[in-house]
Protein backbone atom coordinates (compact mmCIF):
# COMPACT_ATOMS: atom_id res chain seq x y z
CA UNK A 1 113.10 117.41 114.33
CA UNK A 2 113.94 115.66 111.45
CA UNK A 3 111.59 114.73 108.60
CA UNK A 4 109.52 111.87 107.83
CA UNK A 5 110.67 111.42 104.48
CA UNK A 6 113.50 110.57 102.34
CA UNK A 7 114.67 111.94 99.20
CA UNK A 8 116.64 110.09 96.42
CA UNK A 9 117.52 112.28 93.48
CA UNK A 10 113.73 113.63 92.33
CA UNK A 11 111.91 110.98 94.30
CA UNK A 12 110.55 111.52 97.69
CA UNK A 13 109.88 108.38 100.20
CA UNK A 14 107.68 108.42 102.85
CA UNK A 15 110.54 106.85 105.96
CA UNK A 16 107.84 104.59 107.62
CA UNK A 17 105.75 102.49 105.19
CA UNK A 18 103.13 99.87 106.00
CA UNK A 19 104.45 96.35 105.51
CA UNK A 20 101.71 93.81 104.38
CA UNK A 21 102.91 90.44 104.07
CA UNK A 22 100.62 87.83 104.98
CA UNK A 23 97.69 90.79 105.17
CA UNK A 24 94.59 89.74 103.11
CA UNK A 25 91.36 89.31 102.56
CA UNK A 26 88.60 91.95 104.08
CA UNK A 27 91.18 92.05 107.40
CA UNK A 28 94.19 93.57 104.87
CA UNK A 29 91.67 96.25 103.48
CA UNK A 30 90.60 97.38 106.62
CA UNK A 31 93.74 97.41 108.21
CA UNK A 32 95.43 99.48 105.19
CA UNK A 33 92.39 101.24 104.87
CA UNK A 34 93.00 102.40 108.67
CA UNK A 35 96.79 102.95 108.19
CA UNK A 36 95.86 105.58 105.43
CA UNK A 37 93.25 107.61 107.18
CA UNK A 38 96.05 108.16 110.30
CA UNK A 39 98.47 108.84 107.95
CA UNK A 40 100.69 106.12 106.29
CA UNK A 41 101.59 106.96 102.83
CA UNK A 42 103.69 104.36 102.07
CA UNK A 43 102.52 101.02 101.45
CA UNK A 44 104.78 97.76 100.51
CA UNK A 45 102.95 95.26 98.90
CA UNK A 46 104.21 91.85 95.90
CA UNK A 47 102.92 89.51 94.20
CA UNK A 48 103.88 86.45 95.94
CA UNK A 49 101.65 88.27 98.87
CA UNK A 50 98.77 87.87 97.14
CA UNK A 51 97.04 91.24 98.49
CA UNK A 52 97.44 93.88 95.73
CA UNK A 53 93.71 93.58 95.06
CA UNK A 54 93.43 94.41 98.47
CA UNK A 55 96.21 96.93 98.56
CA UNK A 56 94.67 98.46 95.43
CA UNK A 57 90.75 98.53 97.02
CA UNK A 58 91.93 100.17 100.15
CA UNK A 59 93.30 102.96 98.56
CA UNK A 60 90.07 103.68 96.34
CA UNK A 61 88.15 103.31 99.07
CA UNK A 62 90.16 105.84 101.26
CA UNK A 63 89.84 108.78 98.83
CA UNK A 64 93.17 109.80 99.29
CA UNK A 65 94.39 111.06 95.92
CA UNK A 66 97.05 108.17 94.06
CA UNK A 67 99.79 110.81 93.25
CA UNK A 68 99.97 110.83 97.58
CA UNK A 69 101.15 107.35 98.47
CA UNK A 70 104.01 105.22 97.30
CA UNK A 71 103.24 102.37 96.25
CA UNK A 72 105.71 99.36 95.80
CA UNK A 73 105.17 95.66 94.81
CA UNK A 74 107.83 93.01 93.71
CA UNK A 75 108.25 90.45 91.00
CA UNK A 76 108.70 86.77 91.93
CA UNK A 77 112.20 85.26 90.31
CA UNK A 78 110.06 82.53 88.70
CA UNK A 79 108.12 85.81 86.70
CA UNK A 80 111.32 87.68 85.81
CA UNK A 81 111.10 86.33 81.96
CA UNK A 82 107.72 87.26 81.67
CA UNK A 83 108.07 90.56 83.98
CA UNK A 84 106.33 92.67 81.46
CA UNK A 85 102.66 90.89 81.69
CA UNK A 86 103.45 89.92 85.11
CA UNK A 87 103.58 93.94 86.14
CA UNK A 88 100.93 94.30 84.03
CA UNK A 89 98.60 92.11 85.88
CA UNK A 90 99.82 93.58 89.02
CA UNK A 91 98.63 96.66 88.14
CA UNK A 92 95.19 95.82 86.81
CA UNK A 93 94.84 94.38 90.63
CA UNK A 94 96.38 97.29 92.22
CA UNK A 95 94.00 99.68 89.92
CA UNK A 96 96.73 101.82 88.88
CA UNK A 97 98.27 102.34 85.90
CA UNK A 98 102.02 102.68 87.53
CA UNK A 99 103.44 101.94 90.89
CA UNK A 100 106.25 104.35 92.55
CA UNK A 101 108.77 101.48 93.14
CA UNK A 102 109.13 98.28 91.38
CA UNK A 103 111.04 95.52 92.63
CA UNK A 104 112.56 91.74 91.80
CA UNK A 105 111.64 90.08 94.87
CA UNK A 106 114.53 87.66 95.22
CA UNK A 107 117.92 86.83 93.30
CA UNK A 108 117.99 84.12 90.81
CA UNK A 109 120.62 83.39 89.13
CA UNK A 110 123.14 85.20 87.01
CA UNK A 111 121.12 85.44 83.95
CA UNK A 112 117.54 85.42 85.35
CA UNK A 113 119.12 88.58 87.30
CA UNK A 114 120.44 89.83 84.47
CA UNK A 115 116.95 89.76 82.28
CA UNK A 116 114.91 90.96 85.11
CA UNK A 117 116.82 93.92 85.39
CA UNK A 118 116.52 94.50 81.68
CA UNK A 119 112.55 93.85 81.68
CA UNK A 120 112.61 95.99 84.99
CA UNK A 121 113.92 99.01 83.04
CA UNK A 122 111.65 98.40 80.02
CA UNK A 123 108.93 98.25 83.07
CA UNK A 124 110.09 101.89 83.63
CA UNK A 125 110.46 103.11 80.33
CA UNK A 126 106.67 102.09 79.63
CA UNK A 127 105.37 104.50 81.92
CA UNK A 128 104.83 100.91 84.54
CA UNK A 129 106.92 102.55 87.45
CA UNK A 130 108.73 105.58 88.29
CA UNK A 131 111.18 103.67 90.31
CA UNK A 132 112.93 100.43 90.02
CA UNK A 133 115.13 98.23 92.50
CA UNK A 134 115.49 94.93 94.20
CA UNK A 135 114.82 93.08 97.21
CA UNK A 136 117.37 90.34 98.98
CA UNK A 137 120.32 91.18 96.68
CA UNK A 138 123.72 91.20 97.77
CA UNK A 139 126.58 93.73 96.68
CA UNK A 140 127.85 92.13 94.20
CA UNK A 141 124.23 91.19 92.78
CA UNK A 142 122.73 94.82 92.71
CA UNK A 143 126.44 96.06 91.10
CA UNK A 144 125.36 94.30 88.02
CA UNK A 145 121.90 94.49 88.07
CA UNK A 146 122.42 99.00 88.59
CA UNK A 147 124.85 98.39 85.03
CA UNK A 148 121.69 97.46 83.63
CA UNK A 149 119.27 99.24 84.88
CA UNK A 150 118.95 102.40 87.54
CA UNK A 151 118.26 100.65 90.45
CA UNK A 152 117.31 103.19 93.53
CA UNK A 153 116.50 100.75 96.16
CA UNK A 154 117.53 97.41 98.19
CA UNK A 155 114.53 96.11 100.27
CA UNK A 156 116.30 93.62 103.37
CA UNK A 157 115.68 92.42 106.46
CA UNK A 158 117.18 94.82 109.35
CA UNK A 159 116.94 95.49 112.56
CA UNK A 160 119.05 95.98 115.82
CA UNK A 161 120.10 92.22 115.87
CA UNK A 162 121.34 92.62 111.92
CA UNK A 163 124.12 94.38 110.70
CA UNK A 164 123.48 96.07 107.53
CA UNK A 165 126.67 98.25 107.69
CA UNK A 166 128.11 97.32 103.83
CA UNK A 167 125.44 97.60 102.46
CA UNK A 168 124.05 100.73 103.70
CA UNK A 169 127.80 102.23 102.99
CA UNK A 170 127.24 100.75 99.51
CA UNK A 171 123.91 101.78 98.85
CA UNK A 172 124.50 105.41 100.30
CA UNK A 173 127.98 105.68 98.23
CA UNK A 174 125.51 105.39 94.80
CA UNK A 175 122.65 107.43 96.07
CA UNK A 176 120.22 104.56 97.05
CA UNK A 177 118.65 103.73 99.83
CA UNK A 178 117.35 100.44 101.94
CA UNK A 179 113.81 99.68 103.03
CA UNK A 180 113.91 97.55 106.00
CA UNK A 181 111.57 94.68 106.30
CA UNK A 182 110.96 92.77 109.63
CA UNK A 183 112.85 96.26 111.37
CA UNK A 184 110.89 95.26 114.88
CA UNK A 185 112.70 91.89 115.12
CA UNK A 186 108.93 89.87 114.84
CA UNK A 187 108.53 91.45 118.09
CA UNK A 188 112.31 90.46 119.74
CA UNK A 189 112.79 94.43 120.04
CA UNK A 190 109.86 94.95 122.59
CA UNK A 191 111.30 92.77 125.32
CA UNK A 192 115.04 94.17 124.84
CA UNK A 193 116.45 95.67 128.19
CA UNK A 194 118.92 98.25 127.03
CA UNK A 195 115.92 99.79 124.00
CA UNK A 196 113.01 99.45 126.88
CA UNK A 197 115.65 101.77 129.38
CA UNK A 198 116.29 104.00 126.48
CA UNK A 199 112.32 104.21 125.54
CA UNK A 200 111.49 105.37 129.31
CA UNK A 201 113.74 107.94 128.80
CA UNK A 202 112.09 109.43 125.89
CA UNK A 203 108.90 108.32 127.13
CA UNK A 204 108.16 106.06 124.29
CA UNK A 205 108.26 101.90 123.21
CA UNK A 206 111.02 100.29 122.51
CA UNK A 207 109.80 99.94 118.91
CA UNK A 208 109.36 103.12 118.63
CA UNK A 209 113.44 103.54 119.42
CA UNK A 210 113.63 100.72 116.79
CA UNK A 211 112.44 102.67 114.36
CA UNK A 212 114.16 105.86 115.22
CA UNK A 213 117.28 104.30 115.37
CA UNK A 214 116.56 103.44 111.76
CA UNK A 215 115.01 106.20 110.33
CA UNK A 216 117.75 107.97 112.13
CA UNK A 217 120.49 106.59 110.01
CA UNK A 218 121.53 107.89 106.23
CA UNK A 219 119.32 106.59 103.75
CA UNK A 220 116.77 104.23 105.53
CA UNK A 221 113.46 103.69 105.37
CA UNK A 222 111.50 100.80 107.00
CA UNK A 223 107.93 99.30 106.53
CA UNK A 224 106.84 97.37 109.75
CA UNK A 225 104.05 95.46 109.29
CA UNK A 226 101.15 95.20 112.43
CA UNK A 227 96.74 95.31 112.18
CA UNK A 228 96.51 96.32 115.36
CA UNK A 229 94.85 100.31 115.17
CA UNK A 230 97.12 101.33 118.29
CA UNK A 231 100.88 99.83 117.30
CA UNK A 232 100.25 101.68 113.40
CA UNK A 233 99.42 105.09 115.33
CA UNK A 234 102.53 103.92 117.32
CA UNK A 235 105.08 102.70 114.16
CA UNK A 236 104.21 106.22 112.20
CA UNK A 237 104.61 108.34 115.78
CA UNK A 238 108.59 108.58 115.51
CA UNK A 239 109.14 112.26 114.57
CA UNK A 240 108.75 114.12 117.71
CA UNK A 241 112.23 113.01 119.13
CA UNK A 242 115.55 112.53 118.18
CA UNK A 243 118.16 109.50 119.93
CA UNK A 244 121.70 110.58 120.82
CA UNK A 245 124.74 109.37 119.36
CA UNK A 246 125.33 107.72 122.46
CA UNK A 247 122.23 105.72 122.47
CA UNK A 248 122.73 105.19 118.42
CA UNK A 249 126.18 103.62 119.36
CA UNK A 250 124.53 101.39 122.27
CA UNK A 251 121.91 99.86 119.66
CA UNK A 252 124.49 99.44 116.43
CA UNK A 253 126.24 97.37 119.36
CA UNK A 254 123.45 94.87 120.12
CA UNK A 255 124.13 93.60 116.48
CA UNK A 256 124.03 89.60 116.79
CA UNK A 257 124.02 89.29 113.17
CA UNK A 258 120.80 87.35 113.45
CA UNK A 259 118.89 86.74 110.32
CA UNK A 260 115.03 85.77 110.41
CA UNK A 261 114.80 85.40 107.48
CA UNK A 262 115.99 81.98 105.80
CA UNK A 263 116.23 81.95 101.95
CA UNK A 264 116.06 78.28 102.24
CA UNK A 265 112.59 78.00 103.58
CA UNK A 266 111.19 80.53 101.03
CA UNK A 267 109.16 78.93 98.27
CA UNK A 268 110.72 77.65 94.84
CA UNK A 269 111.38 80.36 92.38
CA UNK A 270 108.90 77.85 89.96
């Protein structure tokens, strides 16, 4: 069977993270806390989330040694001037002194891109991250912001309903990859006909074809986000079968090009 990670020049990614928007307080520490001790060993976390004090507890109190999870958070667009002190503080809440994966959250504009992929390098060359990408950039955006800096990653919504096709040709042409956030559809994928007849033939969820189908594909990773003890053993249980090119074909096609994600109803950059 294939393996559960992904590896991007000398960097090794764990293909199913633990998403953790909207997790916090003592709920987000158990919950991460729990993901760690069955496993997970990739955990997405930013600063507009407002949990990597919780992110950063859970994984002191799990004992598992730092150098074995991936850790990523992301800089708000309203903090990509001050980046440096802003990474700083992120990582006096996550208790580390670096994070594997360091991200600007959401494109600003030209030249607020343009210095937080400067300060995002500098991040890297002060020991603050190992890796360094963005998050809701298009082509065009992460063409100038890799001039600047060596951008590995591109962190977007995807799922069966989105169409990522460009940019996954894109990010696989200059050896990056894409984390997918939301990859379960907030839930759309469980109810879907044609992935619950394909998940009683492999005698798993439809999710769980989700996130094969994903995982399946060149340079993916995803990071679906759930508290619920059962659906995390679930999410991370995707390496014990493979889907055939004919089912692969069948879920490219239920593509509706439906984004959940509105840019417009995300807070202000400041």
């Amino acid at each position: 069977m294939s393996s559960d990670t992904l590896t991007i020049g000398n960097t090794t990614i764990p293909k199913v993270g633990l998403g953790t928007y909207k997790l916090t307080g003592p709920d987000a520490v158990k919950s991460i806390e729990d993901a760690l001790q069955m496993g997970y060993r990739h955990i997405d976390t930013a600063q507009i989330y407002g949990n990597e004090e919780e992110v950063g507890k859970a994984i002191k109190n799990s004992g598992i040694s730092r150098d074995e999870i991936f850790i990523t958070t992301k800089v708000w667009p309203a903090d990509f001037k001050g980046l440096i002190p802003a990474v700083e503080q992120s990582l006096k809440k996550l208790q580390m002194d670096r994070v594997d994966l360091l991200l600007l959250h959401w494109p600003s504009d030209d030249e607020a891109n343009k210095t937080g992929a400067e300060l995002l390098y500098e991040a890297m060359r002060n020991g603050y991250a190992k890796n360094v990408g963005v998050s809701n950039f298009n082509i065009e955006q992460i063409e100038k912001a890799r001039q600047i800096a060596p951008i590995i990653c591109n962190q977007v919504e995807y799922h069966p309903y989105l169409s990522q096709k460009k940019m996954l040709f894109y990010l696989k042409e200059y050896d990056m990859f894409l984390t997918a956030y939301r990859p379960l559809a907030m839930g759309q994928v469980a109810k879907d006909e044609m992935l619950l007849d394909i998940a009683a033939k492999h005698k798993k969820t439809a999710g769980q074809i989700a996130l094969r189908w994903m995982v399946q594909q060149p340079n993916v990773v995803v990071i679906p986000k759930t508290t619920h003890h059962e659906r995390l053993i679930e999410n991370l249980n995707i390496f014990d079968f493979e889907i055939s090119e004919e089912e692969m074909a069948a879920i490219f096609a239920l593509n509706k090009n439906e984004r959940l994600t509105n840019p417009a109803t995300a807070p202000k950059w400041d």
